[in-house]
Protein backbone atom coordinates (compact mmCIF):
# COMPACT_ATOMS: atom_id res chain seq x y z
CA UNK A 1 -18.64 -8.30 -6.59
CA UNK A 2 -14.61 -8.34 -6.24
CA UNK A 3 -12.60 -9.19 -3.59
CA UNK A 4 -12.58 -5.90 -1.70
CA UNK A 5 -16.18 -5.15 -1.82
CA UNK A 6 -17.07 -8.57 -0.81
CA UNK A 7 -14.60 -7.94 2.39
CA UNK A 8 -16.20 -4.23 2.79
CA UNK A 9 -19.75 -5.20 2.77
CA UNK A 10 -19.26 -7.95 5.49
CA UNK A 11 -17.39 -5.87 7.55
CA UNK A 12 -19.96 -3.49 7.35
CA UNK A 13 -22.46 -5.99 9.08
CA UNK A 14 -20.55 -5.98 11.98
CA UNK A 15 -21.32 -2.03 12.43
CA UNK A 16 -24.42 -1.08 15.18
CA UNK A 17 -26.42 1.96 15.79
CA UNK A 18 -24.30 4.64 17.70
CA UNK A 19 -20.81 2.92 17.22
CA UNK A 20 -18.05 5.53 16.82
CA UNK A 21 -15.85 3.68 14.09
CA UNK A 22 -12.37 4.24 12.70
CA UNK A 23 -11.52 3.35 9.62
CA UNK A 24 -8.24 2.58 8.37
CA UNK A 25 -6.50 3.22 4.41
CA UNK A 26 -7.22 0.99 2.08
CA UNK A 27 -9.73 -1.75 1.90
CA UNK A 28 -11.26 -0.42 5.07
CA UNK A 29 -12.17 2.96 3.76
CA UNK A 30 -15.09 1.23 1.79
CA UNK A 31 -16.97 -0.41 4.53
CA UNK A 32 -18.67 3.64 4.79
CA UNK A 33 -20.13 2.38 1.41
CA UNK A 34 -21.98 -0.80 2.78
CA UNK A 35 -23.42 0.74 6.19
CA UNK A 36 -26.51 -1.35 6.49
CA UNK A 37 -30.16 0.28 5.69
CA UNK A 38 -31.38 2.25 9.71
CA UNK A 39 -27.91 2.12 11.17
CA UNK A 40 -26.11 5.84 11.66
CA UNK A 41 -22.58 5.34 12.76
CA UNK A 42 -20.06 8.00 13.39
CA UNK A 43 -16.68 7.35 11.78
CA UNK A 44 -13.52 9.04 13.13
CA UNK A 45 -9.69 9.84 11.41
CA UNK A 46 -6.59 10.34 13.95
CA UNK A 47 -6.05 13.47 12.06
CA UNK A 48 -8.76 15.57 14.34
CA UNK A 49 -12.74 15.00 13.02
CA UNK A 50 -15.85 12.78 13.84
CA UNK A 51 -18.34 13.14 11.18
CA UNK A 52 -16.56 11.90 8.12
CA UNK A 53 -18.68 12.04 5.09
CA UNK A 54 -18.46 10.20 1.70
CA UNK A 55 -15.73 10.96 -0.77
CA UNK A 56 -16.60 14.62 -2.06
CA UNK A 57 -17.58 15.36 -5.70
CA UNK A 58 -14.93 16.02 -8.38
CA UNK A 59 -14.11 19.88 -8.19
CA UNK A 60 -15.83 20.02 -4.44
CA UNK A 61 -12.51 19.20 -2.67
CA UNK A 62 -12.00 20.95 0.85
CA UNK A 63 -8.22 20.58 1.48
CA UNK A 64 -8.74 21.72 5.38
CA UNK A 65 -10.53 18.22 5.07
CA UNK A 66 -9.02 15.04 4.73
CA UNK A 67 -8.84 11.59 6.78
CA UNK A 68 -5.17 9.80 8.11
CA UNK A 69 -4.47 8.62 4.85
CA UNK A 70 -4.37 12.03 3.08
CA UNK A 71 -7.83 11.55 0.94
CA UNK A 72 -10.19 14.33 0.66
CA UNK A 73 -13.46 13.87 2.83
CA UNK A 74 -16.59 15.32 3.62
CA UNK A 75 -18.22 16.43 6.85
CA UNK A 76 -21.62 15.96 7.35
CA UNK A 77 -23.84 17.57 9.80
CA UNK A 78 -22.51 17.79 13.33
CA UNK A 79 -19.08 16.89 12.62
CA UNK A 80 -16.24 18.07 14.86
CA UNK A 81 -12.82 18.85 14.27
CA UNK A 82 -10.08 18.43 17.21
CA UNK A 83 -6.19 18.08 17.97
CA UNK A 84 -4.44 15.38 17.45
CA UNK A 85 -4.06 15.43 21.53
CA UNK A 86 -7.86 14.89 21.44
CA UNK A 87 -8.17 12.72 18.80
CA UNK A 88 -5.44 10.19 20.21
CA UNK A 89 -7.05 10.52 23.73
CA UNK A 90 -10.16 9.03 22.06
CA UNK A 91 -8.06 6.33 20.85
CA UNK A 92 -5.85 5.37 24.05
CA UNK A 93 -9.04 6.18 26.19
CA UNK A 94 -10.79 3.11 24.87
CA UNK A 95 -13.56 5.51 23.58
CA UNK A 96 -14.04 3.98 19.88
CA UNK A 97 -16.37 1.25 19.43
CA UNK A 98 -14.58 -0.35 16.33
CA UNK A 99 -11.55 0.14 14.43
CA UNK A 100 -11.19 -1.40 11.28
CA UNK A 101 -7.09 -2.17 9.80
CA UNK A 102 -5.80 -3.38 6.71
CA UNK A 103 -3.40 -6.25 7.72
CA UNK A 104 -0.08 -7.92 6.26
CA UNK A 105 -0.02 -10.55 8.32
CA UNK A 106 -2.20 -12.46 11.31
CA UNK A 107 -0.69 -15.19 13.41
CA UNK A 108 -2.28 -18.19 15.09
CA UNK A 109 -2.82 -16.21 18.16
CA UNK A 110 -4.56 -13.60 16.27
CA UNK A 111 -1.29 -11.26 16.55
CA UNK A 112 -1.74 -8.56 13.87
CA UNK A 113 1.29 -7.02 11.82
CA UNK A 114 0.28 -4.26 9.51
CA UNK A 115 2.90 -1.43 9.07
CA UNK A 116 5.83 -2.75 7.17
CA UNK A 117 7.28 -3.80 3.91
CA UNK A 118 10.49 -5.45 3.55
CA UNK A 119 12.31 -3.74 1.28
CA UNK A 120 10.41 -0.52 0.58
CA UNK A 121 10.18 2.42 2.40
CA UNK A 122 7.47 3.61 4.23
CA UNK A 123 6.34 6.09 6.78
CA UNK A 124 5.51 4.06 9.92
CA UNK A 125 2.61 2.71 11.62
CA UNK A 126 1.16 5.90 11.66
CA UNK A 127 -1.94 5.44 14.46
CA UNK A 128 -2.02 1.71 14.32
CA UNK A 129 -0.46 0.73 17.37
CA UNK A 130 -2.95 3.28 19.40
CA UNK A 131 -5.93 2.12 17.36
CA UNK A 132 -5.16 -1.34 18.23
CA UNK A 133 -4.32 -1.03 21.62
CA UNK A 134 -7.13 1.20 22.61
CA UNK A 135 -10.24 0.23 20.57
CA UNK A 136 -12.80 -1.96 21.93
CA UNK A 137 -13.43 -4.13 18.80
CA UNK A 138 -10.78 -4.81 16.26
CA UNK A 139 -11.42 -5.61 12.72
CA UNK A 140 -8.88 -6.85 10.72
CA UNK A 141 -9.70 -6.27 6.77
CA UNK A 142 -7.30 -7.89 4.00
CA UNK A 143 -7.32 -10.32 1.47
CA UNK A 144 -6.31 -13.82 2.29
CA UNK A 145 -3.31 -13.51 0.56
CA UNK A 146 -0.59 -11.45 -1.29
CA UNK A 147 0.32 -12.59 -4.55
CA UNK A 148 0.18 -16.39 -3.46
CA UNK A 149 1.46 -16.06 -0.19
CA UNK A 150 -0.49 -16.86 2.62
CA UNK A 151 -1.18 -14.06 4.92
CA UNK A 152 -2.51 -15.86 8.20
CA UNK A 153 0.17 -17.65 8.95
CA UNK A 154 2.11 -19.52 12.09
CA UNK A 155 4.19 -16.41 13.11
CA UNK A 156 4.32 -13.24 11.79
CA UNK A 157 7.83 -12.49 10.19
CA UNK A 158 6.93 -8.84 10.13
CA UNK A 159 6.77 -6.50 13.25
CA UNK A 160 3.84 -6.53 15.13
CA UNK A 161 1.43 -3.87 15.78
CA UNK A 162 0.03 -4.56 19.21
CA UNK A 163 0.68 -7.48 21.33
CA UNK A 164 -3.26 -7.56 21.73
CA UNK A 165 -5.16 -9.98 20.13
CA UNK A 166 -7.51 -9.12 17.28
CA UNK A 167 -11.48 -9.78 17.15
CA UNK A 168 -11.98 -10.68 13.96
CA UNK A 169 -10.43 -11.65 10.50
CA UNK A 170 -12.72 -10.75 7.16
CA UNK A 171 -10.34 -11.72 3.79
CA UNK A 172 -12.07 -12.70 0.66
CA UNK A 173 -12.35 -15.87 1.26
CA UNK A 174 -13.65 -16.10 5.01
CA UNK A 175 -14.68 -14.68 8.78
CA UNK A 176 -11.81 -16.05 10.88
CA UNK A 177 -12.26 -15.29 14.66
CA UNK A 178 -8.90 -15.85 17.16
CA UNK A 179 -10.05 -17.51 20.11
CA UNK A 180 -8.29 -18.81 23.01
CA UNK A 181 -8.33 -22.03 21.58
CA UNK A 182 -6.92 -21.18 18.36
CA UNK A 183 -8.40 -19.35 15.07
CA UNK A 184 -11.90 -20.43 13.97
CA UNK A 185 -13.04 -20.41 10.87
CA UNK A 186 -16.85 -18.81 11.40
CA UNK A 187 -17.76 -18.11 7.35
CA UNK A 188 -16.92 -18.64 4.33
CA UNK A 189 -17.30 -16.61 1.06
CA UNK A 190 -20.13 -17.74 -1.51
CA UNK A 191 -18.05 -20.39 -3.60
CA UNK A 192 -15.49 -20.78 -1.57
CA UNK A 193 -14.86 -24.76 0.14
CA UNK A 194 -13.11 -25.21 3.35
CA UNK A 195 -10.27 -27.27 1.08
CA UNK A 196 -9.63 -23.72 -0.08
CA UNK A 197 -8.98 -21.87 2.87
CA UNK A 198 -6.71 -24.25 4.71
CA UNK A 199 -4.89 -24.45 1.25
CA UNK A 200 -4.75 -20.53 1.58
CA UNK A 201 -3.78 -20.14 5.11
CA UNK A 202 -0.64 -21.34 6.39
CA UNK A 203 -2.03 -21.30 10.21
CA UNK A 204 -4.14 -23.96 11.84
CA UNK A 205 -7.67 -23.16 11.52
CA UNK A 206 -10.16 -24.85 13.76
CA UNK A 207 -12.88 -25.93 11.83
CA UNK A 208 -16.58 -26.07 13.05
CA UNK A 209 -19.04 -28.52 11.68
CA UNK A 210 -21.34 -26.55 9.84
CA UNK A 211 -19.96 -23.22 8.61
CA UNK A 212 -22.41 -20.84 7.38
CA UNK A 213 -21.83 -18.62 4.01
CA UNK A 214 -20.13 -14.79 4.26
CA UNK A 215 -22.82 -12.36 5.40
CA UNK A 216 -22.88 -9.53 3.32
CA UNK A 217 -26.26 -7.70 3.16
């Protein structure tokens, strides 16, 4: 499997019964793919609905439905559609589960950054600082780095998102979990050594003595 599949199915294993989930652009989008065989989760957009379905068939595209990130949707069974004033009192009301973000950076203290590019422009943070601030379980999905570059580093150089701390880091390479000691380094991806990571990561990682492989199904 590549890179982003391999971060959306373990992501996916973190997902239980019930759990009202948002799910950010990008790599996130395709832990709906990976939901694990019994478990029903309900997976909310900022733009107004719980109920997302899967991507909707070529020709069968409702443009009255689409997630945060513009991309056409479906709506299964159930599914409710609401303000943005409800949607963002979900959010800040500590009412979803898990959120799941892309990220551009992490720091040691498990600080994320995730809404800007140097040099290009782009449209804000969008919902990111609410989802961060307000969900009850944070899930940070990216790849461990970005074109060479580390992307857990010391400090982030890029503005953060939340001064909260994240709950978990899944890249392609490993689970990463910020703890008040430092960042742990809980998994590792099938192949991968721990030489690797700490070559890939430019913050400390504190490393347990047996580290079990990525969990992905």
């Amino acid at each position: 499997m590549d890179a982003k599949e391999l971060i959306a199915r373990r992501v996916a294993q973190e997902l239980k019964d019930g759990y009202l989930v948002n799910l950010g652009i990008g790599i996130p989008t395709l832990v709906a793919n990976y939901i694990p065989a019994g478990i029903h989760v309900y997976f909310q957009s900022e733009n107004g609905i719980i109920g997302m379905g899967p991507v909707p068939e070529s020709g069968m595209e409702n443009p009255d439905l689409t997630n945060a990130g513009g991309q056409y949707v479906t709506a299964l069974p159930g599914a409710m559609a609401f303000d943005s004033a409800m949607s963002f009192g979900i959010i800040r009301g500590g009412h979803l589960d898990v959120t799941v973000l892309g990220g551009l950076q992490v720091d040691e203290k498990g600080k994320l950054a995730n809404w800007m590019i140097p040099g290009k422009r782009v449209p804000g943070m969008g919902g990111a600082m609410d989802l961060v601030t307000g969900a009850k379980k944070v899930i940070v999905a990216m790849t461990h780095t970005a074109k060479g570059n580390p992307k857990i580093v010391k400090e982030c150089s890029l503005p953060l998102t939340s001064i909260r701390t994240v709950d978990l880091i899944v890249t392609d390479l490993a689970v990463i979990e910020p703890t008040e000691e430092g960042l742990v380094l809980r998994e590792m991806a099938p192949g991968v050594s721990v030489e690797e990571v700490l070559k890939q990561t430019e913050a400390s990682l504190i490393v347990p003595e047996t580290i079990p492989k990525m969990r992905v199904g």
